[in-house]
N, C-alpha and C. Protein backbone atom coordinates (compact mmCIF):
# COMPACT_ATOMS: atom_id res chain seq x y z
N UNK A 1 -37.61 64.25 -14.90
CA UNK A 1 -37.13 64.19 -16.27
C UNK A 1 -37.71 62.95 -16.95
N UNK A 2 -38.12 63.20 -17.95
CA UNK A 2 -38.66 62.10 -18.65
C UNK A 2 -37.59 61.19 -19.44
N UNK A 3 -38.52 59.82 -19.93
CA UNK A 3 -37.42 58.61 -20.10
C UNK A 3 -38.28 57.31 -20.97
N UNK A 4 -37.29 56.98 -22.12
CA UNK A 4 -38.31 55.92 -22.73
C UNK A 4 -37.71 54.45 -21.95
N UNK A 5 -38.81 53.57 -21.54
CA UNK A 5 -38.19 52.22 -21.08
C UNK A 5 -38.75 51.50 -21.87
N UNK A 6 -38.30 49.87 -21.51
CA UNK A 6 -39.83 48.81 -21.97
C UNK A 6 -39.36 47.40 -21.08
N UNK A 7 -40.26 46.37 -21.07
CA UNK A 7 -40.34 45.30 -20.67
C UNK A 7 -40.68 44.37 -21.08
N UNK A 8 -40.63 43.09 -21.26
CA UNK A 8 -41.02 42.18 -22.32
C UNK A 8 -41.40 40.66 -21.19
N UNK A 9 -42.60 40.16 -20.87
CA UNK A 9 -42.96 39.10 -20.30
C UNK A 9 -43.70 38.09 -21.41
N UNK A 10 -43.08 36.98 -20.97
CA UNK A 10 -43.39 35.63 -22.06
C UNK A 10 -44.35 34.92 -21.46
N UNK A 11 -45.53 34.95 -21.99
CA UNK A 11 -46.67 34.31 -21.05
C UNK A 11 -46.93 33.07 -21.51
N UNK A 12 -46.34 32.74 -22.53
CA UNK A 12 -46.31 31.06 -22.80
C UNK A 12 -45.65 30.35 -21.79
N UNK A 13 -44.34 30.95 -21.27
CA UNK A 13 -43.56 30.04 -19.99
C UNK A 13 -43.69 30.69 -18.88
N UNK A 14 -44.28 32.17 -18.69
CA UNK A 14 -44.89 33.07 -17.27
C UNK A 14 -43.60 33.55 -16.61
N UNK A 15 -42.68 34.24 -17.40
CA UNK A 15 -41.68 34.62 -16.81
C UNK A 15 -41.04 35.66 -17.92
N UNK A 16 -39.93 36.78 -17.38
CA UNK A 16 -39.60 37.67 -18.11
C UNK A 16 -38.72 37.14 -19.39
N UNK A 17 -39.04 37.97 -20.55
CA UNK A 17 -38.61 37.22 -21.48
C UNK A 17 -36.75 37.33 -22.07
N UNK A 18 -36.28 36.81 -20.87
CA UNK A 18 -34.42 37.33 -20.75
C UNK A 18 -33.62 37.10 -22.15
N UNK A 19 -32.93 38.29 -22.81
CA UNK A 19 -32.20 37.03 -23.89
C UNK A 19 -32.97 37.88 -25.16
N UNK A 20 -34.02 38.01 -25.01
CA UNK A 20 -34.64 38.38 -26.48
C UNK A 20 -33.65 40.17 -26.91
N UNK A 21 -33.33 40.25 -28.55
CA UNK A 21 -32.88 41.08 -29.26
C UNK A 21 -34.28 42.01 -29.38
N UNK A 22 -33.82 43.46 -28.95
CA UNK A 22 -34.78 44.45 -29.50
C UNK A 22 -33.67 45.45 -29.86
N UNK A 23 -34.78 46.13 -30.99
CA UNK A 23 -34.39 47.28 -31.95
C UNK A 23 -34.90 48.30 -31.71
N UNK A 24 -34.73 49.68 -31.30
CA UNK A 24 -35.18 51.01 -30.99
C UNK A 24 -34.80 51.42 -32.60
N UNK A 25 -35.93 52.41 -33.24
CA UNK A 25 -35.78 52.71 -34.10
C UNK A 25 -36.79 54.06 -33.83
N UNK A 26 -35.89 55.38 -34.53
CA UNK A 26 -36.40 56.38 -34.74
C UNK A 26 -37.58 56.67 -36.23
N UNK A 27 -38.79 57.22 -35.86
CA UNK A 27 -39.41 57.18 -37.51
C UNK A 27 -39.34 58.44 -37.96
N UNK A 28 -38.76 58.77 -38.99
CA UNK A 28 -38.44 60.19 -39.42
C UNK A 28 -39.91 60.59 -40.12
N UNK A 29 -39.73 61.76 -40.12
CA UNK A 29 -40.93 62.67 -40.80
C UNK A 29 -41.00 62.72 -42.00
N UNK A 30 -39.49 62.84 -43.02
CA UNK A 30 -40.17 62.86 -43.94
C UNK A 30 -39.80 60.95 -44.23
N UNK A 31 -40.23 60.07 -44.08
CA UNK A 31 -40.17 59.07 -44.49
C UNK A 31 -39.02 57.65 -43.95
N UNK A 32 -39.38 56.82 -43.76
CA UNK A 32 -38.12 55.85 -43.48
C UNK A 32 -37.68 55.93 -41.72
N UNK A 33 -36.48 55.04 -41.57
CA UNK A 33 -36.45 55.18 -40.33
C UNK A 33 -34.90 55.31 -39.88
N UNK A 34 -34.65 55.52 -38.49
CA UNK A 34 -33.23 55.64 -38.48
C UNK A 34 -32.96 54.38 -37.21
N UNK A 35 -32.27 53.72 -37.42
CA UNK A 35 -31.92 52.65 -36.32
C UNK A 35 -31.24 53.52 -35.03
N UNK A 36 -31.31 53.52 -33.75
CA UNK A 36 -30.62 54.14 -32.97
C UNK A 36 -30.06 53.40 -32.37
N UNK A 37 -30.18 52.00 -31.55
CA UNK A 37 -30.13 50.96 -30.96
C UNK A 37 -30.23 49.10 -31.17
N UNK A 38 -29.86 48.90 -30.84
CA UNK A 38 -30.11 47.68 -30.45
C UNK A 38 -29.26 46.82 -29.42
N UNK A 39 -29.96 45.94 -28.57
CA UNK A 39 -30.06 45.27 -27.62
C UNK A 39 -30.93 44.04 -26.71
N UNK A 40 -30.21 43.69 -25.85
CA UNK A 40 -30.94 42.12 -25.67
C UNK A 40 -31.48 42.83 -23.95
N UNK A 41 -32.57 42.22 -23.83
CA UNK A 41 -33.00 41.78 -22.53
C UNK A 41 -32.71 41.05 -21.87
N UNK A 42 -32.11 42.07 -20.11
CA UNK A 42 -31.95 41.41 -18.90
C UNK A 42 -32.59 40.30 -18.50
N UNK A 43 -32.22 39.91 -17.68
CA UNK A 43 -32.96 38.76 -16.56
C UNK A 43 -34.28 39.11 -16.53
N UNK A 44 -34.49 39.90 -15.97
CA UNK A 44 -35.84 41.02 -15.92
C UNK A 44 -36.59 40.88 -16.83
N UNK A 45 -36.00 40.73 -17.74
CA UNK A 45 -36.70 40.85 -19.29
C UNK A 45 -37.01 42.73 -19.55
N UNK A 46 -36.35 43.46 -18.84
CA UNK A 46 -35.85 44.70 -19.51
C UNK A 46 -34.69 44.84 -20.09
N UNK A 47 -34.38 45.94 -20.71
CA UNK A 47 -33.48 47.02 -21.05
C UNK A 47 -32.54 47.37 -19.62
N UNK A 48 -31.22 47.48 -20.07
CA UNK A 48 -30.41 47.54 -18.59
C UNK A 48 -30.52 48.88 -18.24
N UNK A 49 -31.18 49.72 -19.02
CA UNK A 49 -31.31 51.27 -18.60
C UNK A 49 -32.28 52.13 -19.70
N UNK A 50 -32.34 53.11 -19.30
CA UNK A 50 -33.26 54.06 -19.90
C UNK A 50 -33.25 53.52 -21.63
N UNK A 51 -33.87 53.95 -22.29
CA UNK A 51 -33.79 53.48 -23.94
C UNK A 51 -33.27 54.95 -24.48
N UNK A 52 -33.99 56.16 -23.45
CA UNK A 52 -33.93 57.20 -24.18
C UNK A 52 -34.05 57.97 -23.02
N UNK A 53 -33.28 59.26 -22.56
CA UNK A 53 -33.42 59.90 -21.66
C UNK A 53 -32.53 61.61 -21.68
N UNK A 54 -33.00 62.38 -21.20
CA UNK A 54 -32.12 63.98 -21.78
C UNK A 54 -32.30 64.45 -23.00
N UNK A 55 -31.35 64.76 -23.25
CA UNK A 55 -31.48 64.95 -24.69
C UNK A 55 -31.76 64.51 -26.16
N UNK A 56 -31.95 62.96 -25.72
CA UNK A 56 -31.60 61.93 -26.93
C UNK A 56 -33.46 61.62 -26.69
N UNK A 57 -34.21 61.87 -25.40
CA UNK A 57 -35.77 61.84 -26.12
C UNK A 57 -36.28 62.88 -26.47
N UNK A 58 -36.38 62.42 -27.50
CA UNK A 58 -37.17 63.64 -28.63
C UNK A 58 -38.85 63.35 -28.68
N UNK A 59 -39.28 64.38 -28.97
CA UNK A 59 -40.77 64.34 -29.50
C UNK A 59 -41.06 63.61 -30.95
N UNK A 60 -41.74 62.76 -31.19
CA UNK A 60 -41.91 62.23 -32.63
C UNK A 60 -42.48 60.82 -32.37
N UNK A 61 -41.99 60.54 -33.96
CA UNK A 61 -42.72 58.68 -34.02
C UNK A 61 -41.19 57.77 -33.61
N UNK A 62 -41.85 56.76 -33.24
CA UNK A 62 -40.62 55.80 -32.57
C UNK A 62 -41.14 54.14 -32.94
N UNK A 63 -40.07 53.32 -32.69
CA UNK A 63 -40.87 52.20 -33.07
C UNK A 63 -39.50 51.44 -32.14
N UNK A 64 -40.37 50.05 -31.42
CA UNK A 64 -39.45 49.00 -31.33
C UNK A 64 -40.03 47.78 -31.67
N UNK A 65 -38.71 46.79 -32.24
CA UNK A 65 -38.75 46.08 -33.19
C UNK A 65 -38.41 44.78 -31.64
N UNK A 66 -39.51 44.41 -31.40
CA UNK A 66 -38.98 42.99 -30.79
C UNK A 66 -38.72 41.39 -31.20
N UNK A 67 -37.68 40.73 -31.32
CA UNK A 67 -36.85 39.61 -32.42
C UNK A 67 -37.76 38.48 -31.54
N UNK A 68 -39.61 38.71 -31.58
CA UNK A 68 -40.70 37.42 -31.10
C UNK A 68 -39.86 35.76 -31.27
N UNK A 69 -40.02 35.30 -32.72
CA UNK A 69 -39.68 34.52 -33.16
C UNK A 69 -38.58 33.74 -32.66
N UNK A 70 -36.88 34.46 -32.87
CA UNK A 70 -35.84 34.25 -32.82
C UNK A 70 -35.99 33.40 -30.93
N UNK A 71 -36.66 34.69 -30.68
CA UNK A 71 -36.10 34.33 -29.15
C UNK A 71 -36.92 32.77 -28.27
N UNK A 72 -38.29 32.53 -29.03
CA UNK A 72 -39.01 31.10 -28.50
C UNK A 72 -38.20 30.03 -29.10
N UNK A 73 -37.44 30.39 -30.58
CA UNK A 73 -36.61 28.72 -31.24
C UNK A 73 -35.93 28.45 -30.12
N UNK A 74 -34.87 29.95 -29.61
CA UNK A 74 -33.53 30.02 -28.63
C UNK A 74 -33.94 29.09 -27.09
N UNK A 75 -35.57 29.31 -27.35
CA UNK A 75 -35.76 28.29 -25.83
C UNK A 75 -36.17 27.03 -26.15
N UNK A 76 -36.12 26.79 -27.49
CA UNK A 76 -36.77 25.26 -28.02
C UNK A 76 -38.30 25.29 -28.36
N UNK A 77 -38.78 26.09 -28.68
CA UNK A 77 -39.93 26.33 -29.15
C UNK A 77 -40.07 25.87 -30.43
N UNK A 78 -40.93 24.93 -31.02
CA UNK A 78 -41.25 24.83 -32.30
C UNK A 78 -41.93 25.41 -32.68
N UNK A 79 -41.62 26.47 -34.02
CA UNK A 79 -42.34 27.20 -34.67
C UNK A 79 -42.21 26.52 -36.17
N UNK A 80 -43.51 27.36 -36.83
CA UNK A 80 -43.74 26.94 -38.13
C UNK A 80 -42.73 27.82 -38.81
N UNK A 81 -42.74 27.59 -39.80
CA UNK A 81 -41.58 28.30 -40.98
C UNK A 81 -42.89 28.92 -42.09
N UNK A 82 -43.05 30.08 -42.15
CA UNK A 82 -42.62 31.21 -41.15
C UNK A 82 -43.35 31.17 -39.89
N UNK A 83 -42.95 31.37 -38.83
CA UNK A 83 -43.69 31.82 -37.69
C UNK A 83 -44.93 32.73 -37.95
N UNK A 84 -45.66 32.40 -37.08
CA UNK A 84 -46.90 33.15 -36.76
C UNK A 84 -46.51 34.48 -36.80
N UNK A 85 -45.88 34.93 -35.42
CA UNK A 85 -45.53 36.25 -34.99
C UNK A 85 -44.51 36.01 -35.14
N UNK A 86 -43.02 36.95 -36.16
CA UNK A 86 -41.71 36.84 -36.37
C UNK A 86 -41.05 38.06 -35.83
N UNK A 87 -40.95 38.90 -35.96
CA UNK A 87 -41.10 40.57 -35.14
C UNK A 87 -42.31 41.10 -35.06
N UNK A 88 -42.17 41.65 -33.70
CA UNK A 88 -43.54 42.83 -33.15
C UNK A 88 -42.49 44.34 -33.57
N UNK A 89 -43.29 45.08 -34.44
CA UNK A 89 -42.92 46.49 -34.85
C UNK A 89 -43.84 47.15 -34.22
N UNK A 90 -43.72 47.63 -32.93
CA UNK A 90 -44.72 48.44 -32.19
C UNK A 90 -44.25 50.18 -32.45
N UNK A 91 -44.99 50.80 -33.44
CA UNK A 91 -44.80 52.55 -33.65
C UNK A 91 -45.64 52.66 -32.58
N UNK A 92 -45.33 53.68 -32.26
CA UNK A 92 -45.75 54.85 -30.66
C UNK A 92 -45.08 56.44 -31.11
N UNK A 93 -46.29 57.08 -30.39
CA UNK A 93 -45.61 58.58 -30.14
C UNK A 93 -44.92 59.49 -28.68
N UNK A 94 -43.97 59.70 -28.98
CA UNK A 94 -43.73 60.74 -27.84
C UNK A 94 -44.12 61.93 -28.02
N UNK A 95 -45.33 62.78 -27.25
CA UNK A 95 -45.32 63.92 -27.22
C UNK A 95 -44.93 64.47 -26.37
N UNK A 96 -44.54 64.77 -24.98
CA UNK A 96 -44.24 65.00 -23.93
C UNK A 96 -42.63 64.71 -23.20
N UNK A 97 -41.91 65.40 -24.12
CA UNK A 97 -40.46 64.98 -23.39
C UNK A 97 -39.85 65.02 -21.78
N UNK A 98 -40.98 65.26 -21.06
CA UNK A 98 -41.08 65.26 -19.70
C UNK A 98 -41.66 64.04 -19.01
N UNK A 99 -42.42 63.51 -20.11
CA UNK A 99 -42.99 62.76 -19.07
C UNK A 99 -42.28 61.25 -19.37
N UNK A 100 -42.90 60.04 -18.48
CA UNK A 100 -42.41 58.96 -18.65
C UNK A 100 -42.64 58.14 -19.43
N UNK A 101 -42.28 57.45 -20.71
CA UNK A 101 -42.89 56.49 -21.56
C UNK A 101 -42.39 54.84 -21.29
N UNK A 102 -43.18 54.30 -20.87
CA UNK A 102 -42.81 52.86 -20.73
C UNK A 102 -43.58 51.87 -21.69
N UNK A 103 -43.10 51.08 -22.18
CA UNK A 103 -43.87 50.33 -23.50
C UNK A 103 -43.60 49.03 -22.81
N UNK A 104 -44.35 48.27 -22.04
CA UNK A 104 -44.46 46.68 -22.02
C UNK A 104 -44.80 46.05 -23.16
N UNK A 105 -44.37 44.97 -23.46
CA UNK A 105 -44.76 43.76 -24.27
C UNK A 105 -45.43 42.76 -23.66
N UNK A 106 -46.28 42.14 -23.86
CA UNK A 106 -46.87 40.79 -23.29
C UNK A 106 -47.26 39.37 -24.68
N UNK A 107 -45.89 38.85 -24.20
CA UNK A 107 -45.82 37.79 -25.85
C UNK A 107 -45.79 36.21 -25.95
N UNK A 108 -46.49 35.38 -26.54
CA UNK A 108 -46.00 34.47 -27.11
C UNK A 108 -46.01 34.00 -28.22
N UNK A 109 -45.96 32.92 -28.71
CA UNK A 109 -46.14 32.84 -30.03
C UNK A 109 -47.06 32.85 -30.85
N UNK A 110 -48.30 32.78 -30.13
CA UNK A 110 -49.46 33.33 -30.77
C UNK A 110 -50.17 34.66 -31.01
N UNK A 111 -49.39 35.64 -29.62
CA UNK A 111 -50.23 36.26 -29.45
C UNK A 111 -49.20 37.22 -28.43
N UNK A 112 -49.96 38.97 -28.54
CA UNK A 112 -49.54 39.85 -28.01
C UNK A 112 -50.16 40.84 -27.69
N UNK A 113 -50.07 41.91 -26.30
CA UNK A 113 -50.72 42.93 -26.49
C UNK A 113 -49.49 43.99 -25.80
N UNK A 114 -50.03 45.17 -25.71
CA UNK A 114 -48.90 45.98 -24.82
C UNK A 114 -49.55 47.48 -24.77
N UNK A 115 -49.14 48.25 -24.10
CA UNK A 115 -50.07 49.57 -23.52
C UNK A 115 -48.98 50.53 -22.65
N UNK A 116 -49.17 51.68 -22.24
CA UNK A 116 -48.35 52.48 -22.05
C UNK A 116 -48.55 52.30 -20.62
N UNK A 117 -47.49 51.94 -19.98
CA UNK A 117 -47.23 51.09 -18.54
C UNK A 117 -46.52 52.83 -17.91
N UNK A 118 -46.09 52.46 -16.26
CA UNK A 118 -46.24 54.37 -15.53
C UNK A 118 -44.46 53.51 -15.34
């Protein structure tokens, strides 16, 4: 059965990024978006469970909203006003409600990438 996850590693301090606020957000078709979620990252720097799994993953556009910014001040990070990177809005598609979607993050305050992890 398929399942949306994600993971978030802070490569400025090389460890999972625990603590940080993310937003699961649905992107509707005809326009705009629908909030479904929100939540902070484990120890792990995951999600304490599936994001999306059964019935609730659907086929479509999706987006998560990771709170970059908020979470480097929370460790004493000096950032500029505004920050460089303040939220990562990563849209993705699910086509395949079977299969597995995992979305890593790889972040610091300069800089990010992320790719569809198994």
């Amino acid at each position: 059965m398929g399942h949306l996850s994600t993971h978030v590693l802070d490569t400025a301090h090389g460890c999972p990024a625990a603590g940080m606020a993310v937003t699961l957000q649905r992107i509707l078709p005809e326009g705009g978006v629908e909030t479904c979620q929100r939540f902070h990252l484990n120890a792990d720097g995951r999600a304490d469970g599936p994001l999306l799994s059964g019935e609730a993953l659907q086929a479509g556009r999706w987006r998560l909203c990771f709170e970059v910014a908020a979470y480097f001040r929370a460790r004493g990070v000096a950032l500029p006003e505004p920050p460089f990177i303040d939220v990562v809005n990563l849209d993705f598609g699910i086509a395949d409600v079977q299969s597995k979607y995992h979305v890593p993050l790889l972040v610091s305050p300069w800089s990010y990438s992320t790719y569809r992890g198994s």
